[in-house]
Protein backbone atom coordinates (compact mmCIF):
# COMPACT_ATOMS: atom_id res chain seq x y z
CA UNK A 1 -50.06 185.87 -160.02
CA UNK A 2 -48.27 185.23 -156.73
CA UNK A 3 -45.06 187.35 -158.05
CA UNK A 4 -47.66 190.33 -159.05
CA UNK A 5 -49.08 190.22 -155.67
CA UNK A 6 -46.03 190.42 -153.89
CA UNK A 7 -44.85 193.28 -155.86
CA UNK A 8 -48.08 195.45 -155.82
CA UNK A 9 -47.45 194.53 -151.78
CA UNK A 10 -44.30 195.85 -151.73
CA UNK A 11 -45.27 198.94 -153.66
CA UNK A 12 -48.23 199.53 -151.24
CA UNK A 13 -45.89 199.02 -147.92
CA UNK A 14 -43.57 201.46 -149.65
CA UNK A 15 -45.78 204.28 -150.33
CA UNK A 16 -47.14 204.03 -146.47
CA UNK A 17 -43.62 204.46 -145.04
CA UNK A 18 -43.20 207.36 -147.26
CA UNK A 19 -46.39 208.96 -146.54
CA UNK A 20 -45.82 208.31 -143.03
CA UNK A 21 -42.06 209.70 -143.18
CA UNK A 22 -43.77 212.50 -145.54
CA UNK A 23 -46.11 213.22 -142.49
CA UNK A 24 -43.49 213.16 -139.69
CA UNK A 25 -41.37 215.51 -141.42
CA UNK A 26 -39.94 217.84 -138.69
CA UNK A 27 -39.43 221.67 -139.83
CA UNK A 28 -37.58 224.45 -137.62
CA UNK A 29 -38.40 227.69 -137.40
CA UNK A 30 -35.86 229.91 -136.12
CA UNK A 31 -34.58 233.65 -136.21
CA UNK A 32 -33.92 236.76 -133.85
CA UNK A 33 -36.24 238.77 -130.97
CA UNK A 34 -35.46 242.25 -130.54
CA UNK A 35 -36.76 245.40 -128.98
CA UNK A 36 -38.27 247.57 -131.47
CA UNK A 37 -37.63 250.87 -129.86
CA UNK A 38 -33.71 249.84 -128.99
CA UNK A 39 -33.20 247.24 -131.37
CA UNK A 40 -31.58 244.60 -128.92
CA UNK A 41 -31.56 241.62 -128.61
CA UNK A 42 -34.31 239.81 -126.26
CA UNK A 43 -33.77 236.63 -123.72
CA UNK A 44 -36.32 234.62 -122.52
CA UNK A 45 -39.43 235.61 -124.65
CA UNK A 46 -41.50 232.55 -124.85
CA UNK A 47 -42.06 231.66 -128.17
CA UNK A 48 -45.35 229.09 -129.03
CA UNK A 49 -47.40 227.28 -131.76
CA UNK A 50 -51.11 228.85 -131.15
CA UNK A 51 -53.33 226.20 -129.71
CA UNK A 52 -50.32 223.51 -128.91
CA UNK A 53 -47.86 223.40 -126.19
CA UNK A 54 -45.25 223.26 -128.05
CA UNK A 55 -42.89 226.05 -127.60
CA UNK A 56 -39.28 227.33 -126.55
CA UNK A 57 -37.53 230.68 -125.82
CA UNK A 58 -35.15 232.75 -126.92
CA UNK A 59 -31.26 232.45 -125.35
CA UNK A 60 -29.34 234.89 -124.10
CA UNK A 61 -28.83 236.35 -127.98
CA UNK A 62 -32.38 236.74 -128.78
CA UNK A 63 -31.97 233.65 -130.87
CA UNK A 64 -34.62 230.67 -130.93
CA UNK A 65 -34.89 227.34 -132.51
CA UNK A 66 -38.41 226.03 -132.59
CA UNK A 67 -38.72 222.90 -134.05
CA UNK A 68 -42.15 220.85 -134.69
CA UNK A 69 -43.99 218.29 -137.00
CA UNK A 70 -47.23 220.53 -137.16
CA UNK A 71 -48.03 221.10 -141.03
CA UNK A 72 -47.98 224.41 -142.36
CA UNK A 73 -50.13 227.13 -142.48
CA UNK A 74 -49.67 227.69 -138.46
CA UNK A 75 -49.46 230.01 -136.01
CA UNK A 76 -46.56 231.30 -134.08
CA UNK A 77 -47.17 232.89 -131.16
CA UNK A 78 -44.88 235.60 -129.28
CA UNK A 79 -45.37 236.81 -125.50
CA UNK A 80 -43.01 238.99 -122.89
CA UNK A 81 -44.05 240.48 -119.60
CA UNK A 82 -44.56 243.95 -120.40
CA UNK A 83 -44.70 243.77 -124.33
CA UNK A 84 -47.51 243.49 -126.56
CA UNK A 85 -48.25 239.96 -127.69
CA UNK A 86 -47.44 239.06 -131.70
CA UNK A 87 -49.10 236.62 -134.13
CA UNK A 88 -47.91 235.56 -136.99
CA UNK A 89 -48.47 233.06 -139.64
CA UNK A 90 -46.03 230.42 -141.25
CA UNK A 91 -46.62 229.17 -144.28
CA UNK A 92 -44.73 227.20 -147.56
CA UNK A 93 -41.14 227.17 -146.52
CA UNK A 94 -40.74 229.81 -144.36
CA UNK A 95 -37.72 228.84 -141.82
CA UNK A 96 -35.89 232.35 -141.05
CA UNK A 97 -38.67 234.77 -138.88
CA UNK A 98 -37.56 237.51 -137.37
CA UNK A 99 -39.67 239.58 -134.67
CA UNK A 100 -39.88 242.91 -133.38
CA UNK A 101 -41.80 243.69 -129.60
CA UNK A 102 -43.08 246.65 -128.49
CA UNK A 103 -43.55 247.73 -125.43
CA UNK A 104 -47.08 247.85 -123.79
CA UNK A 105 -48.74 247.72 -120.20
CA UNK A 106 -52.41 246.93 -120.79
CA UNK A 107 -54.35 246.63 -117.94
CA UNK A 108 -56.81 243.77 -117.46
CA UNK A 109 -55.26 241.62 -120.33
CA UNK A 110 -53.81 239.24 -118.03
CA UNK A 111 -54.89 235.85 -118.86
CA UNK A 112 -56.13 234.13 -115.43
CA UNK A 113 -57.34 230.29 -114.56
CA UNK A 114 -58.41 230.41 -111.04
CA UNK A 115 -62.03 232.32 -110.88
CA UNK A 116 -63.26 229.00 -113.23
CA UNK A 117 -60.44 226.93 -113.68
CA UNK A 118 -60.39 227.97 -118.07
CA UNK A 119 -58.41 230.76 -118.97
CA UNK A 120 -59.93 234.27 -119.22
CA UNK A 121 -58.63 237.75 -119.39
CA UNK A 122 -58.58 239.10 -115.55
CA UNK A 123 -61.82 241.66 -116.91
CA UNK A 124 -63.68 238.79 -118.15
CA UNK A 125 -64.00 236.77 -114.66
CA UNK A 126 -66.91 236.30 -113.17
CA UNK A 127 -65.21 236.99 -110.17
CA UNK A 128 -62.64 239.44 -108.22
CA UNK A 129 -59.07 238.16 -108.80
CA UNK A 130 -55.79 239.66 -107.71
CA UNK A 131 -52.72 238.19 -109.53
CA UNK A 132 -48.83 238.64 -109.48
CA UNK A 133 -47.67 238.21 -112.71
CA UNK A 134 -43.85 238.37 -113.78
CA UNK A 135 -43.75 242.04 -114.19
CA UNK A 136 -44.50 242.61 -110.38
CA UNK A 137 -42.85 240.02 -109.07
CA UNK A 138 -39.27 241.68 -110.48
CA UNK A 139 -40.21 244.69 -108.81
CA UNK A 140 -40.57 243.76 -105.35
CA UNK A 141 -39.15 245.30 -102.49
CA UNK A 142 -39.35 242.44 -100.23
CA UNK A 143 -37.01 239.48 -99.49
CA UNK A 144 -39.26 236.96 -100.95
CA UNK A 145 -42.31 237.30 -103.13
CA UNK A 146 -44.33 235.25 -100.46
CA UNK A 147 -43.88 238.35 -98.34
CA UNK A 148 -45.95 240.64 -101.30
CA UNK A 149 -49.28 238.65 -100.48
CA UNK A 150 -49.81 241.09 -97.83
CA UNK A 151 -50.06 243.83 -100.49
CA UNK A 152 -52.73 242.40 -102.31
CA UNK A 153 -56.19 243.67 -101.97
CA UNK A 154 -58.26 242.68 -99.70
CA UNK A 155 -55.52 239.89 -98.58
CA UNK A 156 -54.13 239.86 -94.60
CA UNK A 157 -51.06 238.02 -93.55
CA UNK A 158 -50.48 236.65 -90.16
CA UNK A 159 -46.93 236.31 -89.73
CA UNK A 160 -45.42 233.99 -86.77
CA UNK A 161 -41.76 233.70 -88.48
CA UNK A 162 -39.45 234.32 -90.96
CA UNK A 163 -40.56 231.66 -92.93
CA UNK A 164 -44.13 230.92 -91.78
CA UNK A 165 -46.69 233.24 -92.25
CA UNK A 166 -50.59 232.62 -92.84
CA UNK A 167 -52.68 233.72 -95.53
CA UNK A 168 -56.42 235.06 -95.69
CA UNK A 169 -59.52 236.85 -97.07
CA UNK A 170 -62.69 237.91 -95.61
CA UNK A 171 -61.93 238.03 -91.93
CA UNK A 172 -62.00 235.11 -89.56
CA UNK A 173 -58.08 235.05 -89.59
CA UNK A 174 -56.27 232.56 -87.68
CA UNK A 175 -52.36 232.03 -87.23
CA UNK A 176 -53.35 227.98 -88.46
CA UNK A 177 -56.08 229.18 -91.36
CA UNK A 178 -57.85 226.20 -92.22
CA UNK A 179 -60.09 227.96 -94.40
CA UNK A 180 -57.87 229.05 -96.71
CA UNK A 181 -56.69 227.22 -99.47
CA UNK A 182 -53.60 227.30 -100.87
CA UNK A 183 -52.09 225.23 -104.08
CA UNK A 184 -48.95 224.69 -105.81
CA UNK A 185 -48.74 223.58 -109.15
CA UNK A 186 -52.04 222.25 -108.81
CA UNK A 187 -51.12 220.55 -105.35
CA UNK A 188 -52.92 221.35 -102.49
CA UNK A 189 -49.82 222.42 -100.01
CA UNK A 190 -51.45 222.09 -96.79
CA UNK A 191 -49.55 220.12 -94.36
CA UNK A 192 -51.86 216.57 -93.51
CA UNK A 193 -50.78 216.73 -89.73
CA UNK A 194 -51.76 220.13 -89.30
CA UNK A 195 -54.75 220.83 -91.92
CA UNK A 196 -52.93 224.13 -92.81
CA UNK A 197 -50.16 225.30 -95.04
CA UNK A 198 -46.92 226.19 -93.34
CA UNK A 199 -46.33 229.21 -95.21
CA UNK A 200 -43.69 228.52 -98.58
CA UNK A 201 -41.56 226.01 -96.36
CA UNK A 202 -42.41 223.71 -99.32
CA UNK A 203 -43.51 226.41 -101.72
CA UNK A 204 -41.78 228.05 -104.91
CA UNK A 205 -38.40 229.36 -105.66
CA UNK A 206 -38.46 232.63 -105.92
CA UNK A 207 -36.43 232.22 -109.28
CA UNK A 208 -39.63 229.75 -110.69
CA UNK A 209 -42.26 231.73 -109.93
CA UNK A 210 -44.03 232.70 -113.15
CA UNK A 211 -47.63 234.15 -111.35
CA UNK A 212 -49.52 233.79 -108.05
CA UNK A 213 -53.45 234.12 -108.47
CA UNK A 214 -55.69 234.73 -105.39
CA UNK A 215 -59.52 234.32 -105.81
CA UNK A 216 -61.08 236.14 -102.17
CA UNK A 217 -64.23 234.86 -101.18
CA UNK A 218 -65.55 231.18 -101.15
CA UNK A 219 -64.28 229.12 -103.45
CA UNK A 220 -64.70 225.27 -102.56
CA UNK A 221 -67.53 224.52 -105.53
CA UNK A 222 -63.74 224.87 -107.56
CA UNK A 223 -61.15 223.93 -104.48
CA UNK A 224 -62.83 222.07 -101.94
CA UNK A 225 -64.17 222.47 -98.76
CA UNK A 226 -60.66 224.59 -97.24
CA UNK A 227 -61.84 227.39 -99.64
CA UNK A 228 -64.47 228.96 -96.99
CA UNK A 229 -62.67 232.27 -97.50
CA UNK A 230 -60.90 232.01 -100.39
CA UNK A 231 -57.90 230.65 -102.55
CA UNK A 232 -54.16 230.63 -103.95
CA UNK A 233 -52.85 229.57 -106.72
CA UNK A 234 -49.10 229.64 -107.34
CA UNK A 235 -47.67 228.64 -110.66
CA UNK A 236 -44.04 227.77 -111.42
CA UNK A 237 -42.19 228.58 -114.75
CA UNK A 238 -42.76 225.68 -117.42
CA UNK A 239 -38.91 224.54 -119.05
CA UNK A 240 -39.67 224.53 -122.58
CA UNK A 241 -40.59 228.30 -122.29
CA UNK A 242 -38.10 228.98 -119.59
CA UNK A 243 -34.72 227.78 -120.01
CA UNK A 244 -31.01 228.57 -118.76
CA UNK A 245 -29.40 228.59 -115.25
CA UNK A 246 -30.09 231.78 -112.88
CA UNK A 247 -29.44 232.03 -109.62
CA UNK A 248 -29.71 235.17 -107.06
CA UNK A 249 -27.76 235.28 -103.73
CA UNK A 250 -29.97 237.80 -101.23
CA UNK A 251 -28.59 239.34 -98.17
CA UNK A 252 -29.69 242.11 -95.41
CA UNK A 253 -29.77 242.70 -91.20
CA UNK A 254 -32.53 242.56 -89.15
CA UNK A 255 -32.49 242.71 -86.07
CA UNK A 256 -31.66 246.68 -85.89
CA UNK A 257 -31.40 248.23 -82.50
CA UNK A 258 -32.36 245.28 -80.87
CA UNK A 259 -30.63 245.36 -77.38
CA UNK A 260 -31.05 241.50 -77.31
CA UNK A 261 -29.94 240.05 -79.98
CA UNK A 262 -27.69 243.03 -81.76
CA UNK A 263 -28.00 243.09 -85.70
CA UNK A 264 -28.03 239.97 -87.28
CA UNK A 265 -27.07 238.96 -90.82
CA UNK A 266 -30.09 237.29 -93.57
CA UNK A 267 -29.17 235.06 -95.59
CA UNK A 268 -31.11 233.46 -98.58
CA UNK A 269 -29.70 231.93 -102.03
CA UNK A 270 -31.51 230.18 -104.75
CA UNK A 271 -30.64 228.36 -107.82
CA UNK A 272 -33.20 227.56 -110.68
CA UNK A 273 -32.01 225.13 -114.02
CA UNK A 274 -34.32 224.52 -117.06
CA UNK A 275 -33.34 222.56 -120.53
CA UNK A 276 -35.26 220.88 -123.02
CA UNK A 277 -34.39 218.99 -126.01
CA UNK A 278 -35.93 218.99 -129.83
CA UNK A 279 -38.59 220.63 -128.03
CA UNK A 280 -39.94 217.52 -126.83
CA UNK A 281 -38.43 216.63 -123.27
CA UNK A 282 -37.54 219.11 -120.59
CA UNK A 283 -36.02 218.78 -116.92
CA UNK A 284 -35.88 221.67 -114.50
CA UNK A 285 -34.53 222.21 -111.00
CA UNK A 286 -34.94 223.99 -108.17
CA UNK A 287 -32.36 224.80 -105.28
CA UNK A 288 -33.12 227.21 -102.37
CA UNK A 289 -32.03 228.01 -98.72
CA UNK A 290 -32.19 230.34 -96.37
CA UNK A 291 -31.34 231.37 -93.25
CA UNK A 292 -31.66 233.98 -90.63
CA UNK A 293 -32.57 234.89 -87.13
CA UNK A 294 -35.86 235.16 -86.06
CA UNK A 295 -38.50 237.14 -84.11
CA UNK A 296 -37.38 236.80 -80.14
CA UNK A 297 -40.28 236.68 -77.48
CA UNK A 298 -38.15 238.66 -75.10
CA UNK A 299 -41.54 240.54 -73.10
CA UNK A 300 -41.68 238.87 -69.77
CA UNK A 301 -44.01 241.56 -68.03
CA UNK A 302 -46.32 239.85 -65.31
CA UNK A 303 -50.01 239.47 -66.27
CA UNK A 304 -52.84 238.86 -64.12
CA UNK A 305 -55.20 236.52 -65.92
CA UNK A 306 -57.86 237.54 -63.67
CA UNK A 307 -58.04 240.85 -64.21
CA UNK A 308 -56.99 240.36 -67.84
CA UNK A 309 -53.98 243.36 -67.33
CA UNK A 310 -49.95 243.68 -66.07
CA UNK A 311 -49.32 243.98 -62.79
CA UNK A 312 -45.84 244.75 -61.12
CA UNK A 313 -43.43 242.03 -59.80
CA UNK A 314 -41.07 239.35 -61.43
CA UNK A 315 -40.33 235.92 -60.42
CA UNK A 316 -38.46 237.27 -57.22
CA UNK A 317 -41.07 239.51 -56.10
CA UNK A 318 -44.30 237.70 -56.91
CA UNK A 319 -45.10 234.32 -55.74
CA UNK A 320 -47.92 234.59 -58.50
CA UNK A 321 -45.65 235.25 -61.13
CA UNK A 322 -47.16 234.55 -64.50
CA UNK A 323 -44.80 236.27 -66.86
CA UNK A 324 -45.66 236.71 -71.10
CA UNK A 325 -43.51 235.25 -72.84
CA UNK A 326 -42.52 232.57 -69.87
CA UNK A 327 -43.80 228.85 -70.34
CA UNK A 328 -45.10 226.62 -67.33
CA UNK A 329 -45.92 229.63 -65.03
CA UNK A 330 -49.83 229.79 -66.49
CA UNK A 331 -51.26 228.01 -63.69
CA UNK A 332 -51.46 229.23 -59.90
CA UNK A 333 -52.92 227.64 -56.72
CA UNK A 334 -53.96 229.67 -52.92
CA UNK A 335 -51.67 227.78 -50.58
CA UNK A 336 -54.73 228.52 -47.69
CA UNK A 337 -56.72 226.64 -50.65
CA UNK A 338 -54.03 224.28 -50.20
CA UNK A 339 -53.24 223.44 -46.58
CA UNK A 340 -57.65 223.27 -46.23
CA UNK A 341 -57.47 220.64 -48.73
CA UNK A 342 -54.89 218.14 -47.06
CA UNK A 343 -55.98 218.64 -43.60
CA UNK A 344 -60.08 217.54 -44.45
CA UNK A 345 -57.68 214.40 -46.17
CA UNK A 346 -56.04 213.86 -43.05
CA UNK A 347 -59.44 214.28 -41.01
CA UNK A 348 -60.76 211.85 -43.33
CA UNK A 349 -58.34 208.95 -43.14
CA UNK A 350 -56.94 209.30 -39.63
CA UNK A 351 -59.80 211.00 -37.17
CA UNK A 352 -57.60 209.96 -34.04
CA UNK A 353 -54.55 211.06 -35.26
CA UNK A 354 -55.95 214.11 -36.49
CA UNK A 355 -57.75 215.01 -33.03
CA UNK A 356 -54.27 213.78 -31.17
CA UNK A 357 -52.53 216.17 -33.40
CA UNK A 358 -54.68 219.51 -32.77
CA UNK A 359 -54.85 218.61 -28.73
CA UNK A 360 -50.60 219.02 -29.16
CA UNK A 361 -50.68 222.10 -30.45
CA UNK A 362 -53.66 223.69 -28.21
CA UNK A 363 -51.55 222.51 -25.25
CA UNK A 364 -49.25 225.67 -25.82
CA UNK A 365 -46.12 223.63 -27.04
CA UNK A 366 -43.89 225.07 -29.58
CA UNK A 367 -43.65 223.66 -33.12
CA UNK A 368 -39.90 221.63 -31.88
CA UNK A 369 -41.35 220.48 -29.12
CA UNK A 370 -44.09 219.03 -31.02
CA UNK A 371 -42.05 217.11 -32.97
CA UNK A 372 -39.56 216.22 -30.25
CA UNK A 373 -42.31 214.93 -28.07
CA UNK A 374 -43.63 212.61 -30.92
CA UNK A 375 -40.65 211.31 -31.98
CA UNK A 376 -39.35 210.28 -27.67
CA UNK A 377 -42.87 209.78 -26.49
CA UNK A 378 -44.00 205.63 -26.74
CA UNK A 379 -47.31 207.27 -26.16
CA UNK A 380 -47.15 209.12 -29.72
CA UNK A 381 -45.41 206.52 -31.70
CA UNK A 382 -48.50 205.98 -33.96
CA UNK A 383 -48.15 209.55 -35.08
CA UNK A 384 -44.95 209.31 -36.73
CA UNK A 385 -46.02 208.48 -39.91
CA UNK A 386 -48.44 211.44 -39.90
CA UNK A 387 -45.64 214.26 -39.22
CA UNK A 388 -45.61 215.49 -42.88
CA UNK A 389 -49.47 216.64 -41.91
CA UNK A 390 -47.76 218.46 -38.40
CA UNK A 391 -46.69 221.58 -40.28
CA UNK A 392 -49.41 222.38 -42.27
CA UNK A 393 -51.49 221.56 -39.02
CA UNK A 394 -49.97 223.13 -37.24
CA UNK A 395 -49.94 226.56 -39.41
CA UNK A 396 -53.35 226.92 -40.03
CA UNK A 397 -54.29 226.77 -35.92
CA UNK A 398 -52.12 229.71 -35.46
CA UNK A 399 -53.25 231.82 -38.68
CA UNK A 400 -49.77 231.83 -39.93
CA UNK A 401 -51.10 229.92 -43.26
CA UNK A 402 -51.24 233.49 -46.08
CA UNK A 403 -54.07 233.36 -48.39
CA UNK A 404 -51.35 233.82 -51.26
CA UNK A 405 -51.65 232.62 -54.92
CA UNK A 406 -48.78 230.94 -56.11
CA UNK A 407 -47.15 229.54 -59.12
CA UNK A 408 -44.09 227.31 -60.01
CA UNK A 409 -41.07 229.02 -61.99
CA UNK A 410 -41.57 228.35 -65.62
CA UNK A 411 -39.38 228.81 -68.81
CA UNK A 412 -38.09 231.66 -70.51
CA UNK A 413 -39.14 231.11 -74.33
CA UNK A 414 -35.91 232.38 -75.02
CA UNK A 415 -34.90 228.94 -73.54
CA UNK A 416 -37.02 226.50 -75.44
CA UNK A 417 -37.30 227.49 -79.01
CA UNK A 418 -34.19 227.73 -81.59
CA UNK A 419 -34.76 231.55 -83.11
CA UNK A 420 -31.82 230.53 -85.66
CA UNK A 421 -34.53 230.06 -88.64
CA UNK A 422 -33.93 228.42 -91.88
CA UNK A 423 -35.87 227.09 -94.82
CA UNK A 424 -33.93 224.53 -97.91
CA UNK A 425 -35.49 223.17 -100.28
CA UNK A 426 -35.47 221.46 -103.30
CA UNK A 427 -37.51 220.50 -106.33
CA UNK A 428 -37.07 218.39 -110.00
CA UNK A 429 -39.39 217.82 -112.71
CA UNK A 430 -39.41 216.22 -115.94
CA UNK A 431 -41.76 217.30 -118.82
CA UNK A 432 -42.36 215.29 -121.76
CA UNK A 433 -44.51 216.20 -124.62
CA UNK A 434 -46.38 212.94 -126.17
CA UNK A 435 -48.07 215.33 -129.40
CA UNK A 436 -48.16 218.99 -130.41
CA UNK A 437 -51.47 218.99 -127.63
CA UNK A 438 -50.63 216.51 -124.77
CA UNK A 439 -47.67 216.81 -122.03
CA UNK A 440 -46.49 214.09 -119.30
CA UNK A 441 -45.44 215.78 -115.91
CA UNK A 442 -43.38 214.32 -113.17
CA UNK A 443 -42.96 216.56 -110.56
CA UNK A 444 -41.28 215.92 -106.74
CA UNK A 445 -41.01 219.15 -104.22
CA UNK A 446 -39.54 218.72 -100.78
CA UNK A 447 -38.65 221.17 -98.05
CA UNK A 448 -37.55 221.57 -94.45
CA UNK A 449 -37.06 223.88 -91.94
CA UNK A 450 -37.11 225.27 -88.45
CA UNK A 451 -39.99 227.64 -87.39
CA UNK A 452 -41.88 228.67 -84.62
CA UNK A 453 -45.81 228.36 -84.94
CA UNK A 454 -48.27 230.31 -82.73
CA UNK A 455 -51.83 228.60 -81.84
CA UNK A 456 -53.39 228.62 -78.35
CA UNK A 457 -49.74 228.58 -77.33
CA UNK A 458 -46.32 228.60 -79.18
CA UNK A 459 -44.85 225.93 -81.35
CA UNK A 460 -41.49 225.21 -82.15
CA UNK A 461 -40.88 223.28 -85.38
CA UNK A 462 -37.50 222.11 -85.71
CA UNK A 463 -36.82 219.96 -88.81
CA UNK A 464 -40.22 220.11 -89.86
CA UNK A 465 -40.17 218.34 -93.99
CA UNK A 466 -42.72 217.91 -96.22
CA UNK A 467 -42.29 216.70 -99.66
CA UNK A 468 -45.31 216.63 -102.33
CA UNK A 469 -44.62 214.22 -105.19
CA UNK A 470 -47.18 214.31 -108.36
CA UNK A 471 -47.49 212.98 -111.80
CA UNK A 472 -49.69 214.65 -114.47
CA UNK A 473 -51.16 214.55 -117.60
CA UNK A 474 -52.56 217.64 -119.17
CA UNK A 475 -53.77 218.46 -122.78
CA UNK A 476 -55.54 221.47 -124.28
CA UNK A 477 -58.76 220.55 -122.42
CA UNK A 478 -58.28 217.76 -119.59
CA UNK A 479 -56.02 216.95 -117.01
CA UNK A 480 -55.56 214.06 -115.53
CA UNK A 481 -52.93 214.64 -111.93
CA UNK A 482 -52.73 212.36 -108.94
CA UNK A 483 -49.98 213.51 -106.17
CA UNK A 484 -48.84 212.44 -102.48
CA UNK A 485 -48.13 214.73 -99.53
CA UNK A 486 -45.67 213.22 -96.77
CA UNK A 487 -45.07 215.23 -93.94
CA UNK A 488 -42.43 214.48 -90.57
CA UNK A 489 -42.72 216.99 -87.79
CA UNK A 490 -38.61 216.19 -87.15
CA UNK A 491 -37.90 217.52 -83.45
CA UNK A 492 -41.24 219.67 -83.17
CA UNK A 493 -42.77 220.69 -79.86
């Protein structure tokens, strides 16, 4: 009995295994993308199982290899910017598909997340959404496509720099917008110091941008309490569907006609990388940097902050000086105001000295013989100390003492803050795909850069960093993402 047991055991084990190895058969599909109309081949079209993640994208052939352990019937699922989306069903042993796209521009089919966080075609929102998908952003005629926000609807951009420049909705601007949020990859990207973003400092490559969705209007039921006027989203370009190494080198003048400066040379180059294996583990990486230089504060007209208007003068004509773009000037004094104010100080603490002082000078001496007298004279010995007081004294009894605002020389901007802007930075990430459903994200972002910021006065950030570091879970339903912002303000003032 024991020898029948053990082998209707073994049989039993055996058949599991081979079910199980039965039901983690893998099976690749594979074949050729073309364009119907010109019959060539197509890179990059994403190719997907309907309702899984899984998913890859054609090479620079057309070709694809999709490989998966989903049982057949299933659904493959076809999508390019710009061509109409195709379905199509595998079933048996089907290995070989082939698949022809047409071109299409259908407005309103774009699928969007932000207006209640499920995706919906742009029509369907509940909402007003403006979105950048890839077909725009390949068209822009800007230097980056953070610079196209300002052609969305209803969307102003306060710019401060090159490389920092705020975003808003709905009024109430501010060169610092705290009520405006703005997320990366599901991370919020404001920097914790300042309780603002900084612009794209530590924002996408252009080269991994895949769409940017802005929902005007309140929005912190959905994105918390920043969202008073409204929100970003910015999405980078998932590996499995986006693969290969691209890279773009930009370059221009500014600067043009600019008697300061002369024409200066911009610089910006970025470098994107994306592989994934068996369909099941991905890495991707981001390179950028650029460098130009920036907006100079070179107006140094004199202003009257009384009269709220310029005035004529400069720093050798106008004790009051108070030029624009001049630091440490702001502040002005009456010297009469002045020379009132230390002599009721002198009254105060020396009443004999102060009375000895006035009988001097209404005696009909000159100022040298003042001073001569007190420094021979025994009898004047115990004014000595009190000489400093003498000329101010001494001034106001004879009306010589102007009623004449004054201010101390300040600081050409010009002098304080580095205009030679630049922006690097950097990003990895590693995707890995537990089932058909369910994908593991680790994701780390850093950037740095020197800026100039304008609040209630002007801000230079120089080797400003801030790195956001996140790890995620997502499936066709949940997410489950925790991440960490670190920012250093380098040699900002």
């Amino acid at each position: 009995m024991s020898k029948t047991f053990t082998k209707a055991a073994f049989t039993l084990l055996l058949l599991c295994f081979t079910v199980f190895g039965a039901q983690a058969q893998s099976v690749t599909i594979s074949g050729t993308v073309t364009d119907k109309a010109t019959n060539t081949a197509m890179p990059g079209v994403g190719i997907t199982i309907k309702g899984k993640t899984a998913g890859t994208s054609t090479n620079a052939n057309g070709k694809y290899a999709l490989t998966t352990t989903e049982k057949t019937p299933f659904t493959i699922v076809v999508t390019y910017v710009g061509y109409t989306t195709v379905e199509r069903e595998i079933s048996g042993t089907t290995t070989n598909v082939d698949f022809q796209l047409e071109s299409a521009t259908i407005l309103g089919q774009e699928v969007v997340v932000s207006a209640s966080r499920t995706p919906e075609r742009i029509l369907e929102s509940p909402v007003s959404i403006e979105r950048m998908g890839q077909a725009t952003l390949k068209e822009l005629p800007v230097p980056s496509f953070y610079d196209a926000l300002t052609n969305m609807k209803g969307v102003e951009v306060s710019a401060q720099s090159l490389t920092f420049k705020s975003v808003n909705t709905r009024g109430f601007n501010s060169n610092g917008n705290t009520r405006f949020n703005q997320y990366v990859d599901g991370m919020d990207n404001q920097a914790p110091g300042l309780n603002f973003s900084v612009g794209n400092i530590i924002g996408l490559n252009d080269l991994d941008v895949d769409n940017v969705e802005l929902l005007p209007g309140a929005s912190s039921a959905l994105y918390g309490a920043g969202g008073i006027n409204g929100t970003m989203l910015m999405n980078s370009k998932n590996p499995f569907a986006y693969q290969g190494v691209s890279f773009q080198l930009k370059t221009g003048v500014n600067h043009v006609n600019d008697d300061n400066t002369g024409n200066q040379e911009y610089k910006q180059f970025d470098v994107r990388m994306a592989k994934a294996w068996n369909n099941r583990f991905a890495l991707k990486g981001t390179f950028s940097f650029l460098q130009a230089k920036d907006w100079q504060a070179s107006n140094y007209d004199n202003f009257d902050r009384n009269a709220r208007t310029f005035k004529a003068g400069n720093r050798q004509s106008d004790p009051n000086y108070d030029g624009i773009n001049v630091y440490g000037d702001e502040t002005n004094i009456n010297l009469r105001t002045v020379a009132l104010g230390l002599t009721d100080g002198f009254r105060s603490a020396s009443p004999a000295g102060f009375a000895a002082f006035n009988q001097l000078i209404g005696s009909g001496l000159t100022y040298p013989q003042i001073v001569g007298a007190v420094n021979t004279n025994p009898a004047f010995a115990a004014l000595r100390p009190a000489l400093p007081f003498l000329p101010v004294l001494y001034s106001l009894n004879k009306g010589t003492t102007p009623s004449q605002d004054v201010s101390r020389t300040g600081y050409n901007e010009v002098n304080l803050v580095d205009y030679d802007t630049q922006s690097l930075k950097a990003s990895g990430a590693a995707h890995y795909k537990i089932s058909s459903t369910v994908e593991a994200i680790a994701h780390a972002s850093w950037g740095t850069g020197t800026s100039v910021y304008t609040g209630s006065d002007r801000y230079s950030l120089k080797n400003f960093s801030i790195g956001q570091y996140k790890l995620e879970l997502k499936g066709e339903d949940f997410f489950l993402r925790g991440y960490n912002t670190q920012e250093r303000s380098g040699d900002s003032y």
